[in-house]
Protein backbone atom coordinates (compact mmCIF):
# COMPACT_ATOMS: atom_id res chain seq x y z
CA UNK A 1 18.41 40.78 11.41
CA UNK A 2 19.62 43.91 12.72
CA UNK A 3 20.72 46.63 9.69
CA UNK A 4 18.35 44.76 7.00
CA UNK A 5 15.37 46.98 7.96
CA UNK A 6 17.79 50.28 6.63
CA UNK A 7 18.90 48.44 3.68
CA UNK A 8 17.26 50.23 0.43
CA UNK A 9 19.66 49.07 -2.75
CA UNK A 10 22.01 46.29 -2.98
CA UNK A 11 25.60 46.74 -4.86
CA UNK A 12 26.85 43.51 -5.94
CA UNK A 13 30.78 43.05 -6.74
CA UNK A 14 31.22 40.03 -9.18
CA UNK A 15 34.50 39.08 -8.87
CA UNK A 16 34.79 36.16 -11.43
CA UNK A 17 36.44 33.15 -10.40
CA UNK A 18 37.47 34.72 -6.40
CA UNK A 19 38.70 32.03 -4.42
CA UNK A 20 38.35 32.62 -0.75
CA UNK A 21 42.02 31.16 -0.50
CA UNK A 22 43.07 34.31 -1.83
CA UNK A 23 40.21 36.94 -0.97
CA UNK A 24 39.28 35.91 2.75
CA UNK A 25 43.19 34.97 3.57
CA UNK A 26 46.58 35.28 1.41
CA UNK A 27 46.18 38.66 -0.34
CA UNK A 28 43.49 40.08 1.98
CA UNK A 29 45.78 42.86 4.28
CA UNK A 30 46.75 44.02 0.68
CA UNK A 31 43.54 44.74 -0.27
CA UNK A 32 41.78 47.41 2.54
CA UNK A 33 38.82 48.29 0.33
CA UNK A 34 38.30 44.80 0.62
CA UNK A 35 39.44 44.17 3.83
CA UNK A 36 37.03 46.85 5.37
CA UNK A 37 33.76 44.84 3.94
CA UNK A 38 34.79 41.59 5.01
CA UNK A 39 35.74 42.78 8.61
CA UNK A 40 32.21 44.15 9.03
CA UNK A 41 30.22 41.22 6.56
CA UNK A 42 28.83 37.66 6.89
CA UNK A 43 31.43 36.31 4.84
CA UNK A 44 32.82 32.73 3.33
CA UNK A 45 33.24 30.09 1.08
CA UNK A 46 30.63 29.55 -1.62
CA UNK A 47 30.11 26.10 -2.75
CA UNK A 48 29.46 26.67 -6.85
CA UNK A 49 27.14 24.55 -8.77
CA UNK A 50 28.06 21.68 -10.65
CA UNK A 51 29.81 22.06 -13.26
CA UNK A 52 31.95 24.95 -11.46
CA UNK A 53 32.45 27.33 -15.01
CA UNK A 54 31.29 30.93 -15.92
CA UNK A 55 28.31 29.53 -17.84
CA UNK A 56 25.77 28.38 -16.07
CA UNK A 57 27.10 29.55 -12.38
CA UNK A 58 26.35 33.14 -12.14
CA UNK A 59 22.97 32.71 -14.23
CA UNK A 60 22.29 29.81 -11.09
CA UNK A 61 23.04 32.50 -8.67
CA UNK A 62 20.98 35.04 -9.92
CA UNK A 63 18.25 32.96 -10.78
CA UNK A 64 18.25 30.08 -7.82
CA UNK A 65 17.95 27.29 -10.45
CA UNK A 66 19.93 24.28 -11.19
CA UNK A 67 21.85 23.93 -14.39
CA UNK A 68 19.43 21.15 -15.76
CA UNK A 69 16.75 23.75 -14.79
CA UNK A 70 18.01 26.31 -17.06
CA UNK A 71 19.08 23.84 -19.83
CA UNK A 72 23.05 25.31 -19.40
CA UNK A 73 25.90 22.99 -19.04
CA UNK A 74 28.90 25.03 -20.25
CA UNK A 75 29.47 27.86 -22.75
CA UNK A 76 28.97 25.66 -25.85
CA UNK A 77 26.38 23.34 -26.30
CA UNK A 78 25.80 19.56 -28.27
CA UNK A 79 22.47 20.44 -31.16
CA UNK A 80 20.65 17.58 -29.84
CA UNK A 81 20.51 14.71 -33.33
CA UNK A 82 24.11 15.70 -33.83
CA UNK A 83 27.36 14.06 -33.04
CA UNK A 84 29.68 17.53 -32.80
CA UNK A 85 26.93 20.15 -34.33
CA UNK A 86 27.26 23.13 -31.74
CA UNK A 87 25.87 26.02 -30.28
CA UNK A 88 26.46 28.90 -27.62
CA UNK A 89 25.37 30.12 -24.79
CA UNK A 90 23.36 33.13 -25.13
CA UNK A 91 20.74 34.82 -22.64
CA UNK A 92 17.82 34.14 -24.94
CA UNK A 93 18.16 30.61 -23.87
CA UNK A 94 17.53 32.03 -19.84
CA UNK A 95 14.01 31.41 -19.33
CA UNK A 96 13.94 31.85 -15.99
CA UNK A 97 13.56 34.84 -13.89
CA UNK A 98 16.72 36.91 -12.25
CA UNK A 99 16.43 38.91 -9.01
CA UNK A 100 16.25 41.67 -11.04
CA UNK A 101 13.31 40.57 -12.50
CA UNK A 102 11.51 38.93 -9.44
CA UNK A 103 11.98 43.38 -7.41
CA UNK A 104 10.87 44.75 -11.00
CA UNK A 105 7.07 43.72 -10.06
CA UNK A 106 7.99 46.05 -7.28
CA UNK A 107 8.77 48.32 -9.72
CA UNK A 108 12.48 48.38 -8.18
CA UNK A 109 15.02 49.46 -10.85
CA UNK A 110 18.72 47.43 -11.47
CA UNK A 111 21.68 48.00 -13.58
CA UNK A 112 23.73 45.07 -14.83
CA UNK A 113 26.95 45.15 -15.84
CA UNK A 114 28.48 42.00 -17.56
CA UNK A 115 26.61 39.29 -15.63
CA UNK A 116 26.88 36.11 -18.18
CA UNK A 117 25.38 35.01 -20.05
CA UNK A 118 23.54 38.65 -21.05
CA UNK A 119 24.32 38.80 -24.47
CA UNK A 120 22.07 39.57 -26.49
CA UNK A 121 20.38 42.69 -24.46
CA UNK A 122 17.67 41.70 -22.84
CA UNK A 123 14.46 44.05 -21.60
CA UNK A 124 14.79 44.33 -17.93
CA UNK A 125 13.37 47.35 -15.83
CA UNK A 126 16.84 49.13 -15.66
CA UNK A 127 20.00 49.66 -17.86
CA UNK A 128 22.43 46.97 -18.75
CA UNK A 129 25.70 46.33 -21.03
CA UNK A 130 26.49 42.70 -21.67
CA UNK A 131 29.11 40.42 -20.99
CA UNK A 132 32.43 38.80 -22.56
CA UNK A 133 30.43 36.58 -24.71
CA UNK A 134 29.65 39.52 -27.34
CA UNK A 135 31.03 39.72 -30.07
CA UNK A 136 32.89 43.53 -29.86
CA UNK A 137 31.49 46.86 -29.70
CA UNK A 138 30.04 47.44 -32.90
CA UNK A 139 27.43 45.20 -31.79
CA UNK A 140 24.12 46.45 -29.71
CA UNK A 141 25.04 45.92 -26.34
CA UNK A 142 23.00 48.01 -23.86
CA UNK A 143 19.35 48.00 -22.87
CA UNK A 144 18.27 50.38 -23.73
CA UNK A 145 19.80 50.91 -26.87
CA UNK A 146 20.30 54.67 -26.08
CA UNK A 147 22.66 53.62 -22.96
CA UNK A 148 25.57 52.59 -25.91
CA UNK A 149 26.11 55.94 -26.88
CA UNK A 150 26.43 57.13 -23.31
CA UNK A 151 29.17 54.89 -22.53
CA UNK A 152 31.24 55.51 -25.44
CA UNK A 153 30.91 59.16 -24.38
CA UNK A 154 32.40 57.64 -20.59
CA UNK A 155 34.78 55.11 -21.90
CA UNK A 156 35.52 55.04 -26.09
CA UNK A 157 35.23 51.88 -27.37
CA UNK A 158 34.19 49.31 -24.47
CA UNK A 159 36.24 46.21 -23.95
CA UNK A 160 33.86 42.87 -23.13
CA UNK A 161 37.00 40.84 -23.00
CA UNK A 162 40.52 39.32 -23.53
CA UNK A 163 42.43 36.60 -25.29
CA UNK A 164 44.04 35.30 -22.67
CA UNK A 165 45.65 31.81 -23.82
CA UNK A 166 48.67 33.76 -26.20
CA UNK A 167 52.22 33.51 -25.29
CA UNK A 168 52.52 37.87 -25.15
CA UNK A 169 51.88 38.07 -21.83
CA UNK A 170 53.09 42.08 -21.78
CA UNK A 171 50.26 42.53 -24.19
CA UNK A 172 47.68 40.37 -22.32
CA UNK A 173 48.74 42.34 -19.40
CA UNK A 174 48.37 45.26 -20.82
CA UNK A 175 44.63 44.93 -22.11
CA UNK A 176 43.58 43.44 -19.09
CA UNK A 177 44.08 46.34 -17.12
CA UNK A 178 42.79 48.43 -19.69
CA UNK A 179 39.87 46.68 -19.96
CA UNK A 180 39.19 46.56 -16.17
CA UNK A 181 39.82 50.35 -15.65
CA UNK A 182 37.32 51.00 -19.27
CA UNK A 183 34.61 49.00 -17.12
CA UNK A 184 35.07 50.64 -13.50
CA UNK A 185 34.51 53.56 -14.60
CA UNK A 186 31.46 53.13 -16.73
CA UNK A 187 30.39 51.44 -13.46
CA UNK A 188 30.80 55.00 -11.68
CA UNK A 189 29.15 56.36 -14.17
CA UNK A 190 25.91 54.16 -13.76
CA UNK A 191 26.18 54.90 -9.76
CA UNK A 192 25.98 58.31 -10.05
CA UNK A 193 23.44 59.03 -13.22
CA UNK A 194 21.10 55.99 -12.79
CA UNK A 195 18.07 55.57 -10.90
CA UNK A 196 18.88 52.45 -9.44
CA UNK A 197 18.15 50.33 -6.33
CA UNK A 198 20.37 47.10 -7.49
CA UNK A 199 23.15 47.27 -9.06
CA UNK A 200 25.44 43.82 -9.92
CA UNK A 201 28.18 43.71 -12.03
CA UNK A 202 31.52 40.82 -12.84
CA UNK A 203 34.31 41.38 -13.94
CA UNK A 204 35.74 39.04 -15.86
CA UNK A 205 39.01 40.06 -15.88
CA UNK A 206 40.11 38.08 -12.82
CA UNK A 207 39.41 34.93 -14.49
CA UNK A 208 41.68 35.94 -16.72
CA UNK A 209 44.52 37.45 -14.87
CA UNK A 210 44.63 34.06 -12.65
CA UNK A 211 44.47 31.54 -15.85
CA UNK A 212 47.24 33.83 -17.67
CA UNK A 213 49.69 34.10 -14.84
CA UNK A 214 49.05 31.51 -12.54
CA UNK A 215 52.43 29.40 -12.83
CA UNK A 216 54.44 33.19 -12.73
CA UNK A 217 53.52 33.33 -8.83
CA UNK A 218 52.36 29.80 -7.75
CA UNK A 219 55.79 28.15 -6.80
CA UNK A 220 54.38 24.70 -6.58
CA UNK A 221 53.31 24.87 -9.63
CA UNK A 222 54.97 22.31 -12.14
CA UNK A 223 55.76 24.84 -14.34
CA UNK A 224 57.02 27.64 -12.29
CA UNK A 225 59.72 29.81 -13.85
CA UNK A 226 61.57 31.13 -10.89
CA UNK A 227 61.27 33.83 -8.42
CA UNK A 228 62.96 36.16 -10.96
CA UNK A 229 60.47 35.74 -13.67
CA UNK A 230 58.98 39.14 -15.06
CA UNK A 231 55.53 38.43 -13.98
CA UNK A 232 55.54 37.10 -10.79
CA UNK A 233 53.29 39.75 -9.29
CA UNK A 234 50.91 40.43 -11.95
CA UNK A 235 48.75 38.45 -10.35
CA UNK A 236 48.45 40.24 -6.61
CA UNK A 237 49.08 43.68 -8.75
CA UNK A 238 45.48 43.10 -10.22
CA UNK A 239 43.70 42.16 -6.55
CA UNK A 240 45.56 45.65 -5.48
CA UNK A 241 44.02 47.17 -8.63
CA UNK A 242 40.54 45.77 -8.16
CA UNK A 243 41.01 46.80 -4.68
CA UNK A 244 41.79 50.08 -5.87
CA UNK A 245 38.72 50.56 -7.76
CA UNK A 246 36.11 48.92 -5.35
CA UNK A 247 37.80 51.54 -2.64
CA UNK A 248 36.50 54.31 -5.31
CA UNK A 249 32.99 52.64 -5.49
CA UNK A 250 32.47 52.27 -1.77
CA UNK A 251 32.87 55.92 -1.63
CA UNK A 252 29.77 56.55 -3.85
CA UNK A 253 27.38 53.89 -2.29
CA UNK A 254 25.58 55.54 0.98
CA UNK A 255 26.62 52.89 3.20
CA UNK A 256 24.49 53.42 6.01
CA UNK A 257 21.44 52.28 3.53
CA UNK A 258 22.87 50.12 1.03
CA UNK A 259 24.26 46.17 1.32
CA UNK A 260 27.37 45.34 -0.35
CA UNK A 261 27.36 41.98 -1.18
CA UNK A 262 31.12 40.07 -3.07
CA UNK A 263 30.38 37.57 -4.85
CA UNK A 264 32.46 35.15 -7.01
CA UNK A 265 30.82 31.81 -9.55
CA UNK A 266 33.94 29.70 -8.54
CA UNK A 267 37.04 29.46 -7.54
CA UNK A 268 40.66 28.71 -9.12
CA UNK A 269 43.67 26.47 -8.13
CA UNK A 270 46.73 24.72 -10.23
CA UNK A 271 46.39 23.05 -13.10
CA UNK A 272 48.06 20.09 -12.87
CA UNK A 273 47.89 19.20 -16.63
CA UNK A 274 45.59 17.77 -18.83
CA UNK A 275 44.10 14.70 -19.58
CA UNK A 276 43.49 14.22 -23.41
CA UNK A 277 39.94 12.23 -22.95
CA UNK A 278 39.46 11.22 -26.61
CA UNK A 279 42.86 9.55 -26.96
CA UNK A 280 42.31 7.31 -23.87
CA UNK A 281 38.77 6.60 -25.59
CA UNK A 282 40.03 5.34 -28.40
CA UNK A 283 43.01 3.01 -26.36
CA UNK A 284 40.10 1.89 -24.21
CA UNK A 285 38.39 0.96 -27.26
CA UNK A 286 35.06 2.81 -26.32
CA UNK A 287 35.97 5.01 -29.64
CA UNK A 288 36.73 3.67 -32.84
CA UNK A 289 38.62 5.69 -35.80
CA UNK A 290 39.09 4.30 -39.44
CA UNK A 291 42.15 6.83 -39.51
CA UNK A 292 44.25 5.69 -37.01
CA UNK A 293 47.77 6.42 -38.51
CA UNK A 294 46.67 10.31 -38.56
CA UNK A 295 47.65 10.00 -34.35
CA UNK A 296 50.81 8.82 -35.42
CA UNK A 297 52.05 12.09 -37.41
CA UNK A 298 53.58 13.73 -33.92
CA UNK A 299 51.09 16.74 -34.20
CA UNK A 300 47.96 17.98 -32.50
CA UNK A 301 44.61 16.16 -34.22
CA UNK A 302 41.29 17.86 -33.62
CA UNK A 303 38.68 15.56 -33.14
CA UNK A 304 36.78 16.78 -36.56
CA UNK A 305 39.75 15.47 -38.12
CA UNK A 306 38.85 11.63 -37.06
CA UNK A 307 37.03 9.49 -39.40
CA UNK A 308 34.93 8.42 -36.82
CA UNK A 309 33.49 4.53 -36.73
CA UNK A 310 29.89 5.97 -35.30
CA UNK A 311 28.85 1.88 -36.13
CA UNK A 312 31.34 0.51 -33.43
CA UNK A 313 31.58 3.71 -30.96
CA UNK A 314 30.48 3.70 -27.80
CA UNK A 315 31.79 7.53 -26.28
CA UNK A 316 33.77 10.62 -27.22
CA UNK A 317 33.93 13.14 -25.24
CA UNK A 318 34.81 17.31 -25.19
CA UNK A 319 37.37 18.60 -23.18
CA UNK A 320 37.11 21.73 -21.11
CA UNK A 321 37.68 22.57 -17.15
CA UNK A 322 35.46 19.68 -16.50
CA UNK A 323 34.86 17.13 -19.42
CA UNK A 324 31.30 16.08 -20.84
CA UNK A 325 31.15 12.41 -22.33
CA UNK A 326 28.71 11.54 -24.86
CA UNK A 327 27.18 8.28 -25.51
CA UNK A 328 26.21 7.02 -28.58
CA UNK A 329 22.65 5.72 -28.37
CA UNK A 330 20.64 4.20 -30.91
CA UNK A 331 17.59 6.16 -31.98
CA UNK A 332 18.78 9.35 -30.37
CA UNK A 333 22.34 9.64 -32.38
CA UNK A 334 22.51 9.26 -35.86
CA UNK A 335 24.17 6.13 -35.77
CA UNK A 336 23.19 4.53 -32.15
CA UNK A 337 24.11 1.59 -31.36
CA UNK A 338 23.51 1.40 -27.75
CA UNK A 339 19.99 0.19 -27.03
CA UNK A 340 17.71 1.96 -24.73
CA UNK A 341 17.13 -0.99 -22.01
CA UNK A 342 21.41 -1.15 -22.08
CA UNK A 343 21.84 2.32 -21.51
CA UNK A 344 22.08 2.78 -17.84
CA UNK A 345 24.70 -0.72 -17.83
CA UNK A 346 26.71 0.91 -20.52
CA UNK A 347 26.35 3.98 -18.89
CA UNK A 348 28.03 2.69 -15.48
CA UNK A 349 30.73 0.56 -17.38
CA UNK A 350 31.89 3.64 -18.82
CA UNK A 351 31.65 5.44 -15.73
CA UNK A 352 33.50 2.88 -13.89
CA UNK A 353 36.23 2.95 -16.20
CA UNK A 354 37.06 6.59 -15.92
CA UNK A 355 36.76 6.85 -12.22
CA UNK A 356 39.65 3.69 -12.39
CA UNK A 357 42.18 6.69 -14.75
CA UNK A 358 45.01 7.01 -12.34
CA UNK A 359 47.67 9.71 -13.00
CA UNK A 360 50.51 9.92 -15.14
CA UNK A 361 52.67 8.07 -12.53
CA UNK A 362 50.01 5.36 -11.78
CA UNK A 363 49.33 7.85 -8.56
CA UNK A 364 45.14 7.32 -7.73
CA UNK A 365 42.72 10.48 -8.98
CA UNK A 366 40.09 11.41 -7.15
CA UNK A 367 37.79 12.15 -10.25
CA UNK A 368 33.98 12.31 -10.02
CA UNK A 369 31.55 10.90 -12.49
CA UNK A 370 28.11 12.51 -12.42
CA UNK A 371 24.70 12.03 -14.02
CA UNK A 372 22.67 15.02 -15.00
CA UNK A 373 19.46 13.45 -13.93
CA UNK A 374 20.58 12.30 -10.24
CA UNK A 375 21.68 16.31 -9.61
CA UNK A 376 19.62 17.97 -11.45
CA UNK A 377 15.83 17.34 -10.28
CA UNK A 378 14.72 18.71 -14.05
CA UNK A 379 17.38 18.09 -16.86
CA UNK A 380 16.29 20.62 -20.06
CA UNK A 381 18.10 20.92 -22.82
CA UNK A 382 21.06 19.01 -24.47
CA UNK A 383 22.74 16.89 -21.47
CA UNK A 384 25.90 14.80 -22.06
CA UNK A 385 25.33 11.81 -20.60
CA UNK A 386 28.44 12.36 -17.89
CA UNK A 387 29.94 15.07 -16.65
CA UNK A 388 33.39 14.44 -15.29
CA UNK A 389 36.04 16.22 -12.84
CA UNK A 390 39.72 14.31 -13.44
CA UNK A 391 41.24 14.40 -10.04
CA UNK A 392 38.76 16.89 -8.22
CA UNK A 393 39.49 19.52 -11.07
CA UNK A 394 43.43 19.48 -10.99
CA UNK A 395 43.62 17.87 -14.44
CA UNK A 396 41.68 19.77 -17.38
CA UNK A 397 40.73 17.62 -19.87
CA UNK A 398 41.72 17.52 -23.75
CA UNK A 399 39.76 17.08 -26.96
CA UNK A 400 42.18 17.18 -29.05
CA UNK A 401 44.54 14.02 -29.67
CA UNK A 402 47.97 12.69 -31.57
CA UNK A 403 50.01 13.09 -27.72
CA UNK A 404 52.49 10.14 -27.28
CA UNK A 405 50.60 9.81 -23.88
CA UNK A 406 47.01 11.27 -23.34
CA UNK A 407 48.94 13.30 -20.31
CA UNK A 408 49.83 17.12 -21.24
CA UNK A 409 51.80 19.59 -19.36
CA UNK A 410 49.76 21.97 -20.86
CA UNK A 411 46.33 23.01 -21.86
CA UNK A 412 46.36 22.07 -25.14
CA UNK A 413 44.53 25.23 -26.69
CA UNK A 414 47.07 27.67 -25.70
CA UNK A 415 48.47 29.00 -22.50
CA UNK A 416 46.39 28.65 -19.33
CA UNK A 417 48.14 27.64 -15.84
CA UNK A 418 44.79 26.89 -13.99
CA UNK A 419 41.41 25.16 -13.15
CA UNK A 420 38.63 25.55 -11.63
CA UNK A 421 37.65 25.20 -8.17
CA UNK A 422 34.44 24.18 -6.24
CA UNK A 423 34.44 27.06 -4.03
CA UNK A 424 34.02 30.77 -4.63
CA UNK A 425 33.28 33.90 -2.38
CA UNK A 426 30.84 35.57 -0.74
CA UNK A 427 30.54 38.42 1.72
CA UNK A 428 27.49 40.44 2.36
CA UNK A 429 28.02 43.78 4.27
CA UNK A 430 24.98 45.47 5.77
CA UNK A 431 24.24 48.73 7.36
CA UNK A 432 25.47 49.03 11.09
CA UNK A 433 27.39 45.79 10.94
CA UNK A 434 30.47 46.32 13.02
CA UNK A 435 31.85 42.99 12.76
CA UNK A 436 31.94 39.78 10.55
CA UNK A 437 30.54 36.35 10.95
CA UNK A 438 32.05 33.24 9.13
CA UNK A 439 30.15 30.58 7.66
CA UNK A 440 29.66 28.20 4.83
CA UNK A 441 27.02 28.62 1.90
CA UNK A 442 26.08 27.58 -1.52
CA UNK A 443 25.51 29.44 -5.01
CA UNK A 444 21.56 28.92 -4.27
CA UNK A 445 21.56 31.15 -1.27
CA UNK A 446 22.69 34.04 -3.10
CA UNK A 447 19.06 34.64 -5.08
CA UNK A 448 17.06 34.28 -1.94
CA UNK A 449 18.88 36.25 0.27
CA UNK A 450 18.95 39.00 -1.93
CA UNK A 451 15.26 38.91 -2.45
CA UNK A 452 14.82 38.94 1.56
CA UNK A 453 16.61 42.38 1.45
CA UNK A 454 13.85 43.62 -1.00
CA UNK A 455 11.28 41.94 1.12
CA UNK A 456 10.37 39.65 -1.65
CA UNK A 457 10.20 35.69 -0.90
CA UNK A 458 9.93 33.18 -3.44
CA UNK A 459 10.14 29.28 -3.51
CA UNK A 460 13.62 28.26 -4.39
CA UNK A 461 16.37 26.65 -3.88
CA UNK A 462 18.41 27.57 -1.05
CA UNK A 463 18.17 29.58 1.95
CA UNK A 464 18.22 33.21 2.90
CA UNK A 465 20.93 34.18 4.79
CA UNK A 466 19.09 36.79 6.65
């Protein structure tokens, strides 16, 4: 493809949780950073992996392997014998090679910047500084150790992440900015001192920004305050400042041999609510509870606070932006009681039953049910038995319980106005390209295209784009 033969790095703009409703269309003559790469880029929707969240999708993109592949379903886990024993995400659990590794046997250098999951540091034949899973700054967060002490020099004390879900907004505001200005311009830094020939970073704040402030700006959304509200631009205010600071990148990067590919893991939309999962377990009867009267004391229950009937329970569940529902099977669960050669029957009854939820004013949901094993063609790790979207990923869903319905307004573990959508961005600019080209793609062409611009192929999933 004409301009691929000049390309010698790749820059790669994560933009966690882009929609391409926003990027590609409503805010794009705002943003003419932006605006000039997609004009001159093959450009579009991405299709994300399922499940469409942080951790595992940009670890599938970089890697071109399915969740069930890498043994990552979410940023917590189920410790496989246990009934709510957890653990996290981390990038020792990544067994599989990046791009970044797959160019180091051509001894090509990269520099990562926050792509999840990279905490702890791993080797890789570059620099890096990990992402928002680590735990603050006095921990080791650069490979090589030495690069820590640089960026403190750059930035002070570096900023991984946010909390997001509090009601002071001003303050959440506030750090969000911060933090995205701290991390652009260690970014500049890295251009301009580094050896490199790919460079990918995310930043995470945009995830954050749209979950924080979504109902200030979205005036279909159930709980908008009014045009007047205090913070009903925050949201456009951060594309303009991303836009700002990708402007200031672009003028680093020698365009006329480097490809600038924009990339987001998923995409965002309204929440419509959530659905508390565990409550309508237990009025299904699928989840049995010798403490019943403790849902009857008009506050919020956390399920660790149920005494559990694990001898008559069938499923519970964990809420999140997509729920995972756990079956309890005898031999595999402490106290099983489903029998292997009634798994699969149980399995579908249960499934069956939560496709039938309807909304809160009997309206039908268009929620889908899926089994690791029949999307996944290898299924490592700890699996829940189903992975659920309520209503195509409009309704969150709730662990918790003690609701006089199992239908919230809210997320019920503190603010947070949206969900998760199936499709994020991409746009890949290359040298000479004068003018853009639309078209649809999925998370798995992202690893194999880049590769093709390095002139390395490798089996996997998905196609090059180029």
């Amino acid at each position: 493809m004409e301009g691929t033969e000049k390309v010698k790095k790749v820059f790669v703009i994560g933009l966690d949780s882009a929609p391409p409703e926003f990027l590609f269309g409503r805010f794009l003559e705002d943003l003419p950073n932006i605006q000039w790469l997609v004009e001159r880029s093959i450009y579009g929707p991405m299709r994300s992996t399922i499940p469409a969240i942080t951790i595992p999708a940009w670890m599938v993109m970089a890697t071109g392997k399915t969740p069930g592949e890498l043994g990552l379903y979410g940023f917590r886990h189920r410790k496989g014998g246990t009934y709510n024993e957890v653990w996290i995400a981390h990038s020792l659990m990544v067994k599989e090679p990046g791009v970044w590794d797959y160019i180091a046997e051509k001894d090509k250098k990269s520099i990562l910047v926050g792509v999840p999951p990279s905490y702890p540091p791993k080797k890789i034949n570059g620099w890096l500084i990990s992402c928002f899973i680590t735990p603050d700054a006095s921990s080791e967060y650069t490979y090589p150790k030495e690069l820590k002490s640089e960026i403190e020099r750059v930035a002070g004390e570096y900023i991984f992440d946010v909390v997001f879900r509090k009601e002071n907004r001003d303050e959440v505001k506030e750090k969000l900015w911060e933090m995205t200005e701290k991390r652009f311009e260690v970014i500049r830094y890295l251009i301009e001192e580094k050896d490199w020939d790919y460079f990918q970073f995310v930043e995470i704040g945009l995830d954050r920004v749209h979950h924080a402030f979504w109902k200030y700006f979205d005036e279909h959304h159930h709980l908008y305050p009014g045009d007047d509200n205090p913070y009903r631009n925050v949201i456009i205010d951060y594309y303009k400042l991303l836009d700002k600071e990708v402007g200031k990148i672009l003028e680093l990067l020698d365009l006329d041999e480097t490809a600038v590919m924009m990339v987001s893991d998923h995409g965002i939309k309204a929440m419509k609510g959530a659905f508390a999962i565990n409550q309508w377990l237990i009025e299904e009867g699928l989840l049995k509870i010798r403490n019943p009267e403790i849902l009857e004391e008009g506050r919020q229950v956390k399920f660790e606070e149920l005494d559990v009937d694990w001898s008559r329970t069938i499923a519970w569940a964990w809420g999140g932006y997509y729920s995972r529902v756990f079956l309890n099977v005898e031999g595999r669960e402490p106290h099983g009681i489903i029998r292997a050669e009634e798994y699969e029957k149980v399995r579908d009854e249960v499934a069956e039953m939560i496709r039938g939820v309807r909304g809160p004013n009997g309206e039908k949901w268009d929620t889908e049910v899926f089994y690791p094993e029949e999307i996944y063609p290898v299924v490592n790790g700890d699996k829940p038995d189903l992975m659920v979207y309520f209503d195509n990923l409009s309704w969150r869903a709730a662990g918790t319980l003690g609701y006089e319905i199992p239908y919230l307004l809210e997320n019920d573990l503190g603010p947070d106005d949206a969900v998760h959508s199936e499709d994020g961005v991409f746009s890949l600019y290359l040298p000479e390209m004068e003018s853009s080209r639309n078209m649809r793609l999925t998370i798995y062409d992202f690893a194999p295209t880049v590769l093709r611009l390095f002139g390395v192929r490798k089996v996997l999933r998905g196609r090059s784009l180029i």
